[in-house]
Protein backbone atom coordinates (compact mmCIF):
# COMPACT_ATOMS: atom_id res chain seq x y z
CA UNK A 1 148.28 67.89 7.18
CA UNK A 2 146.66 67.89 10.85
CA UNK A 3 146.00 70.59 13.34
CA UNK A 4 147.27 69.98 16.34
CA UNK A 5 144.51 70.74 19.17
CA UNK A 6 144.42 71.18 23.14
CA UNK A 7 141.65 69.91 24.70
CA UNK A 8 141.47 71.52 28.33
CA UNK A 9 142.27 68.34 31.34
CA UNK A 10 140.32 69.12 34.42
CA UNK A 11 137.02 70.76 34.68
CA UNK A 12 136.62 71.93 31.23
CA UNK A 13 137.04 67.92 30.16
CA UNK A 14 133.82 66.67 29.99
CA UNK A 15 131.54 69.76 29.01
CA UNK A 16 134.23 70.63 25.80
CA UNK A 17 134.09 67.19 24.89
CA UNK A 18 130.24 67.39 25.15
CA UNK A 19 130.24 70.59 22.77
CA UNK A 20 132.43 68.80 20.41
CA UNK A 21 130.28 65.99 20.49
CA UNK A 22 127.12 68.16 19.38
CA UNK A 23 129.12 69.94 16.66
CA UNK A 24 129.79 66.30 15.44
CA UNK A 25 133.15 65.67 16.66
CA UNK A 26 133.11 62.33 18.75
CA UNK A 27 136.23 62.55 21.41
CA UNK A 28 137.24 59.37 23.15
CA UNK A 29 139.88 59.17 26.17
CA UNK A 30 141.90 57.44 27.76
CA UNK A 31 143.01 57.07 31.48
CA UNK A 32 146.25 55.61 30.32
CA UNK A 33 146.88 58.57 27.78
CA UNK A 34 146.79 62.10 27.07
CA UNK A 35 146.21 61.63 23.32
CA UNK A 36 142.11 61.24 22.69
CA UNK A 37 141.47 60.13 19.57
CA UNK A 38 138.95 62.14 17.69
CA UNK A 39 136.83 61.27 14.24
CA UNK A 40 138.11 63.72 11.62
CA UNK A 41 141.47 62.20 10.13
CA UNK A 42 142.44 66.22 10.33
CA UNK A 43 142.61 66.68 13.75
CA UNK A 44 144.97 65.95 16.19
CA UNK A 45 143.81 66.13 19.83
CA UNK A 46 146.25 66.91 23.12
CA UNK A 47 144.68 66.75 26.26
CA UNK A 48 146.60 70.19 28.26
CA UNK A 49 145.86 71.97 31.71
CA UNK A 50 143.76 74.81 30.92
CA UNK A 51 146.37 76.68 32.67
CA UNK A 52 148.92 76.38 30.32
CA UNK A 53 147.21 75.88 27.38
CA UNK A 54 147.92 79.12 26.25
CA UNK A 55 151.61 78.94 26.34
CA UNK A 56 152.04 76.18 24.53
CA UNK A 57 149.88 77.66 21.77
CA UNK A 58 151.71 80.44 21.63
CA UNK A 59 155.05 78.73 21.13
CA UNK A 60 153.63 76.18 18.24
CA UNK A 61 153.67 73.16 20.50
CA UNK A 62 149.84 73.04 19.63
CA UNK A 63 148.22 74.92 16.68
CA UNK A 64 145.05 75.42 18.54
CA UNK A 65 143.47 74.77 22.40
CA UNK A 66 140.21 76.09 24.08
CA UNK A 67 140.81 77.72 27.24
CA UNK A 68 139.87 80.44 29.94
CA UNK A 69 140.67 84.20 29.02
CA UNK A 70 141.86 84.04 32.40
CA UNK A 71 144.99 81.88 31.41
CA UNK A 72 145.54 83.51 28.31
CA UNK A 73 146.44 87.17 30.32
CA UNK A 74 148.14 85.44 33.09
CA UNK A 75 150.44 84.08 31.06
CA UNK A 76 150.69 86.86 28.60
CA UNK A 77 150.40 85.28 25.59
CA UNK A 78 150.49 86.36 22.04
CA UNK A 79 147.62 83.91 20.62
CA UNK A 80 144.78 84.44 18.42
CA UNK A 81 141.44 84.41 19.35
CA UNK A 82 139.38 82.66 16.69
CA UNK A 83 136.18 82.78 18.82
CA UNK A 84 134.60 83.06 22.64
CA UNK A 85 132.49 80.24 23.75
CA UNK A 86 130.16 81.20 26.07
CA UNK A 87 126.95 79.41 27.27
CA UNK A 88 124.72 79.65 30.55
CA UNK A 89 125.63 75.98 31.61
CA UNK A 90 128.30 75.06 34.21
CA UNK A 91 132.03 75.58 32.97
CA UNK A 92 131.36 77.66 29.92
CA UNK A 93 128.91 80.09 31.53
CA UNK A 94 131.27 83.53 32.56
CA UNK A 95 133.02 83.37 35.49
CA UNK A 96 134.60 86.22 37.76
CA UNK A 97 137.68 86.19 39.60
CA UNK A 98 137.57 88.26 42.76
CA UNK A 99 139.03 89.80 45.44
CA UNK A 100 137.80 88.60 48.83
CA UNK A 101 138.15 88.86 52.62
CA UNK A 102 136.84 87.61 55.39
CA UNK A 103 133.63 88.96 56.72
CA UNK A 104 135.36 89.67 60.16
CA UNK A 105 138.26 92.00 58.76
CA UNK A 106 137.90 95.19 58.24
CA UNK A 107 139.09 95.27 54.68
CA UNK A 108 136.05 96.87 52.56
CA UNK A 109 138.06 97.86 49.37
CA UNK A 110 141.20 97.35 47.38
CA UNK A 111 142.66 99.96 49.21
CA UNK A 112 142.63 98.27 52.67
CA UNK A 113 145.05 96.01 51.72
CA UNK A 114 147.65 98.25 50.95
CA UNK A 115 151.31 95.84 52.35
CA UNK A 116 149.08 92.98 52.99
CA UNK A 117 149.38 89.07 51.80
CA UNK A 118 147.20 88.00 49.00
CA UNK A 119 146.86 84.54 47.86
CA UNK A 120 146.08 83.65 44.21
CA UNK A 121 146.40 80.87 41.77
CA UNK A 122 146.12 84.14 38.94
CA UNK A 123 149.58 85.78 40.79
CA UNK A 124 150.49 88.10 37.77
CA UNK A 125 146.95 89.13 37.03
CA UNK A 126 146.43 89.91 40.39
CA UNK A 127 149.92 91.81 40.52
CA UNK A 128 148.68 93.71 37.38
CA UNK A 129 145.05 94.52 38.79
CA UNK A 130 147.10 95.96 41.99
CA UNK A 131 149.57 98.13 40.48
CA UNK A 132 146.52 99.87 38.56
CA UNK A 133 144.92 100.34 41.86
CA UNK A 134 148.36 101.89 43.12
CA UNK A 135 148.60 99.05 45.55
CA UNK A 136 151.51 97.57 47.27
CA UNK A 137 150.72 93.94 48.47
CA UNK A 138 152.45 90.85 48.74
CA UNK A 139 151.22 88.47 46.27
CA UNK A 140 151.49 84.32 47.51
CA UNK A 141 150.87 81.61 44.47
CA UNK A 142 147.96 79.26 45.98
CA UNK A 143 148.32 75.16 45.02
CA UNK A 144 144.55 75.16 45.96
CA UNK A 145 142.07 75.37 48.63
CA UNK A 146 142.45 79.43 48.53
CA UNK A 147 139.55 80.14 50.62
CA UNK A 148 141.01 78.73 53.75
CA UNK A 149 143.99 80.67 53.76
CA UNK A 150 142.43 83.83 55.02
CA UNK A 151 143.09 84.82 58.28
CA UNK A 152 146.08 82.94 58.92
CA UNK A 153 148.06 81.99 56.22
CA UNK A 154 146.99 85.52 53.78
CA UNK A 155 144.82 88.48 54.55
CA UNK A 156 142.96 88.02 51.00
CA UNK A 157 142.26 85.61 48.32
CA UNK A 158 141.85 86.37 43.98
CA UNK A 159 139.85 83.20 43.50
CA UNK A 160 137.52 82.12 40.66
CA UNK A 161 133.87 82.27 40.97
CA UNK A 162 130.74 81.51 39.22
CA UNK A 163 127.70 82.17 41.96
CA UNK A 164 129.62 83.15 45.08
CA UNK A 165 128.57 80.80 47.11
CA UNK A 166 131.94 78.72 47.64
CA UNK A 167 133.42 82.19 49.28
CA UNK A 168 130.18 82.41 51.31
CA UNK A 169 130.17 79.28 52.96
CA UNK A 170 133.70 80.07 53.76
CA UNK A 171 132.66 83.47 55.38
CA UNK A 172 134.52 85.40 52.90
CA UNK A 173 133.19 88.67 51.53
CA UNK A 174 133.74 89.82 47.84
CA UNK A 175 135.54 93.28 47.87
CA UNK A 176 136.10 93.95 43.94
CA UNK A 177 135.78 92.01 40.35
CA UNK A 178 139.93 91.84 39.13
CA UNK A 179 138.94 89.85 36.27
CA UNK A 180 135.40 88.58 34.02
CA UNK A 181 136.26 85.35 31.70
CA UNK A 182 135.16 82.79 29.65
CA UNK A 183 136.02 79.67 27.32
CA UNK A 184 137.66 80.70 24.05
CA UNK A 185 139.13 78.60 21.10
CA UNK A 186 142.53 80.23 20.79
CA UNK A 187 145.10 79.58 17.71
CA UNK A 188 148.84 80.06 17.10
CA UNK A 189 149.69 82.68 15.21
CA UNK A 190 151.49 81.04 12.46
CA UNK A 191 149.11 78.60 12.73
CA UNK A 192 146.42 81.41 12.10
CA UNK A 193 148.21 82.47 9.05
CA UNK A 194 148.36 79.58 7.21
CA UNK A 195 145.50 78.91 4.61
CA UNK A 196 144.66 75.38 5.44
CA UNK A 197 144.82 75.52 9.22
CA UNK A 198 142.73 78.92 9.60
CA UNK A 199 140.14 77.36 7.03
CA UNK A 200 139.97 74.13 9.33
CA UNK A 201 139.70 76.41 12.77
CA UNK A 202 136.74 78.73 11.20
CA UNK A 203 134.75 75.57 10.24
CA UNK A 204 135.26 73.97 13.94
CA UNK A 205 134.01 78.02 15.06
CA UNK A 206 130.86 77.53 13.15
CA UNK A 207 129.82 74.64 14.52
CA UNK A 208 130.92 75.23 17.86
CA UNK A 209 128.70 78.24 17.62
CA UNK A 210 126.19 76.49 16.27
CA UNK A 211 126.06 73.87 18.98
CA UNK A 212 125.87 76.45 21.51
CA UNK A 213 123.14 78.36 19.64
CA UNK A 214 121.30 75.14 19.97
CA UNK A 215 121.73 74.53 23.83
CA UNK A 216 117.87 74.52 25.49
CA UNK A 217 116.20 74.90 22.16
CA UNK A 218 114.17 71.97 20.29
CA UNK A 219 112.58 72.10 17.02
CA UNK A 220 108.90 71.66 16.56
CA UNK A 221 106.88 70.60 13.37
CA UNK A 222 103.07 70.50 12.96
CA UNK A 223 100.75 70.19 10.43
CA UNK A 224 97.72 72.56 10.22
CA UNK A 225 94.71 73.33 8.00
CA UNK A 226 95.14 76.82 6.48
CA UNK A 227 92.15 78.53 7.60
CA UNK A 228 93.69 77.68 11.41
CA UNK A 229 97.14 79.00 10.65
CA UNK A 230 95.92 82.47 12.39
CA UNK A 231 95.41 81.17 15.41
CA UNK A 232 98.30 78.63 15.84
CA UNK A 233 100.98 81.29 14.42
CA UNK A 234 99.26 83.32 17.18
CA UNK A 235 100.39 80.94 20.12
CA UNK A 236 103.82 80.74 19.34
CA UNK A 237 105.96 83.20 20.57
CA UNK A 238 106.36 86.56 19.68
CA UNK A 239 109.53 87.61 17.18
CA UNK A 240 109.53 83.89 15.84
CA UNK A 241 109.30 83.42 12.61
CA UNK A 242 108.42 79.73 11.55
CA UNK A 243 108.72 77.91 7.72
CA UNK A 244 105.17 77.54 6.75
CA UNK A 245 105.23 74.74 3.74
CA UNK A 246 102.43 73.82 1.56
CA UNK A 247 101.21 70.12 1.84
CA UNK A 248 99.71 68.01 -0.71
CA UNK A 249 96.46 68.94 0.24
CA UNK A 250 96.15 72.64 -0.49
CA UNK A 251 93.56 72.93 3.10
CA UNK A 252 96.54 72.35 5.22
CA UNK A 253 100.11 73.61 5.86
CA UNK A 254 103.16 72.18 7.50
CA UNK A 255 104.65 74.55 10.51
CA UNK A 256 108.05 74.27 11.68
CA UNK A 257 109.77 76.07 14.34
CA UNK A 258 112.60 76.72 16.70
CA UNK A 259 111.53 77.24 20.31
CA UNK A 260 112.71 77.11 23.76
CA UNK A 261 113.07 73.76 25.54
CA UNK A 262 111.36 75.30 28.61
CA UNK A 263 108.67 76.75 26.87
CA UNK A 264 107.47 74.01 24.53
CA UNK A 265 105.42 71.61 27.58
CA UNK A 266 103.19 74.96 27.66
CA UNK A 267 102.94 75.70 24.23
CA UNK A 268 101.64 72.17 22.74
CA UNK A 269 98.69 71.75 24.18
CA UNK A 270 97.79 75.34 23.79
CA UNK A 271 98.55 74.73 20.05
CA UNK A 272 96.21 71.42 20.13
CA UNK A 273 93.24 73.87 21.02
CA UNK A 274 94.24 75.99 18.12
CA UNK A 275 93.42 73.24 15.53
CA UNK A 276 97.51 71.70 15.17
CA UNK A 277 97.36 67.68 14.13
CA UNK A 278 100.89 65.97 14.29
CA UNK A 279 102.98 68.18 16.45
CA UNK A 280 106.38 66.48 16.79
CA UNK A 281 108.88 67.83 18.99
CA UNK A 282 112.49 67.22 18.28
CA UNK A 283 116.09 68.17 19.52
CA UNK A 284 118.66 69.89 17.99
CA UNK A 285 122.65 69.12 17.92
CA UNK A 286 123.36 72.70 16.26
CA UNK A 287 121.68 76.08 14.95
CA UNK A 288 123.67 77.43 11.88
CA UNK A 289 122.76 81.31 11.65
């Protein structure tokens, strides 16, 4: 038996097959094919549009695909989700999709565009977000390039954002948030249901998760002698609690520890003074909780 996964074609390429990669899945592609081949005999890998991932987990064509939340409620779909990947590093950090106009109209809310033209890749999002605003507006699918529709070709754009600064430079002014999303591992149903397939998605979860837990974290391990062990536990950060092992000489312990990338270049040499011999620093693929 195999599960039948979607990897995401397009932006979300190269940072999912990065996660996968930590979690100890090594995917290789192809120009020449939309089949990557993956190390675990199980697994079946599809490269999809993030776009329409969604539907064609829904109707079985895939068992399982990682997409936006975005895509999933566009296109409506009756999927699991079996878990939301979310990390503050580009294409799985949230993203917003908003409402914007340009900074020389004199649209300022939702309201104001009451019979105007919007212009959208997300059309029956948008559609949705209107009608609960009691909004009539005429709502234009966008191939791309959305923010230079506006003035001429659409009054307002729903476009995807992370920082803002995209609609800035295009002298486009955010109005209102229609939508807040992020990457998720979504399964079919029946797939969901059946014993093998749901056991094979949870174990992918954990380590996903754990790969992300370990994003900008590195382990460190040190050896100290035990009348010291005071004042090096008292350098490391607050609410961290490290494995303190006994060595074969009973004078000195072994310290190990789970600390912020950023944080370690300060911490070292501050744990040097504190009486620490053998500090190795180390990197981590995944944190398990």
């Amino acid at each position: 038996m195999k599960l039948k996964l979607g990897i995401p074609k397009g932006s979300l390429e190269n940072a999912t097959i990065d996660l996968f990669r930590r979690a100890g899945f090594n995917i290789t592609t192809s120009t020449r094919s939309y089949f990557p081949a993956i190390d675990d005999p199980e697994i079946e890998c599809m490269l999809i549009r993030a776009q329409e991932m969604a539907r064609y987990v829904e109707d079985g064509v895939l068992d399982a695909g990682l997409t936006g939340r975005d895509w999933v409620e566009e296109n409506e779909a009756q999927v699991e989700t079996v878990a939301d990947l979310v990390y503050a590093k580009q294409s799985f950090g949230k993203v917003r999709w908003v409402l914007a106009a340009p900074e020389a109209s004199p649209y300022r809310t939702v309201e104001d565009l009451q019979g105007k033209i919007i212009a959208t890749e997300l059309v029956r999002t948008t559609e949705r977000y209107l009608a609960s605003k009691g909004v009539k507006a005429r709502v234009e699918f966008s191939w791309g390039a959305t923010e230079v529709k506006p003035p001429e070709l659409a009054d307002a754009i729903v476009e995807v954002t992370e920082t803002g600064s995209s609609l800035r430079a295009n002298k486009l002014r955010i109005l209102e948030t229609v939508l807040e999303s992020n990457t998720q591992l979504i399964a079919n149903c029946g797939a969901w249901r059946d014993d093998w397939k749901r056991r094979k998605l949870e174990d992918i979860k954990l380590l996903l998760e754990g790969a992300i837990s370990a994003l900008g974290k590195v382990g460190l391990m040190l050896n100290v002698r035990r009348e010291d062990l005071p004042a090096v536990i008292n350098v490391l950060p607050a609410l961290k609690n490290p494995t303190i092992s006994q060595l074969s000489d009973e004078a000195w312990v072994a310290v190990n520890t789970i600390l912020e990338e950023t944080t370690v270049r300060s911490i070292i040499p501050r744990l040097k003074d504190a009486g620490a011999q053998g500090i190795v620093e180390y990197p981590l693929n995944k944190i398990v909780m």
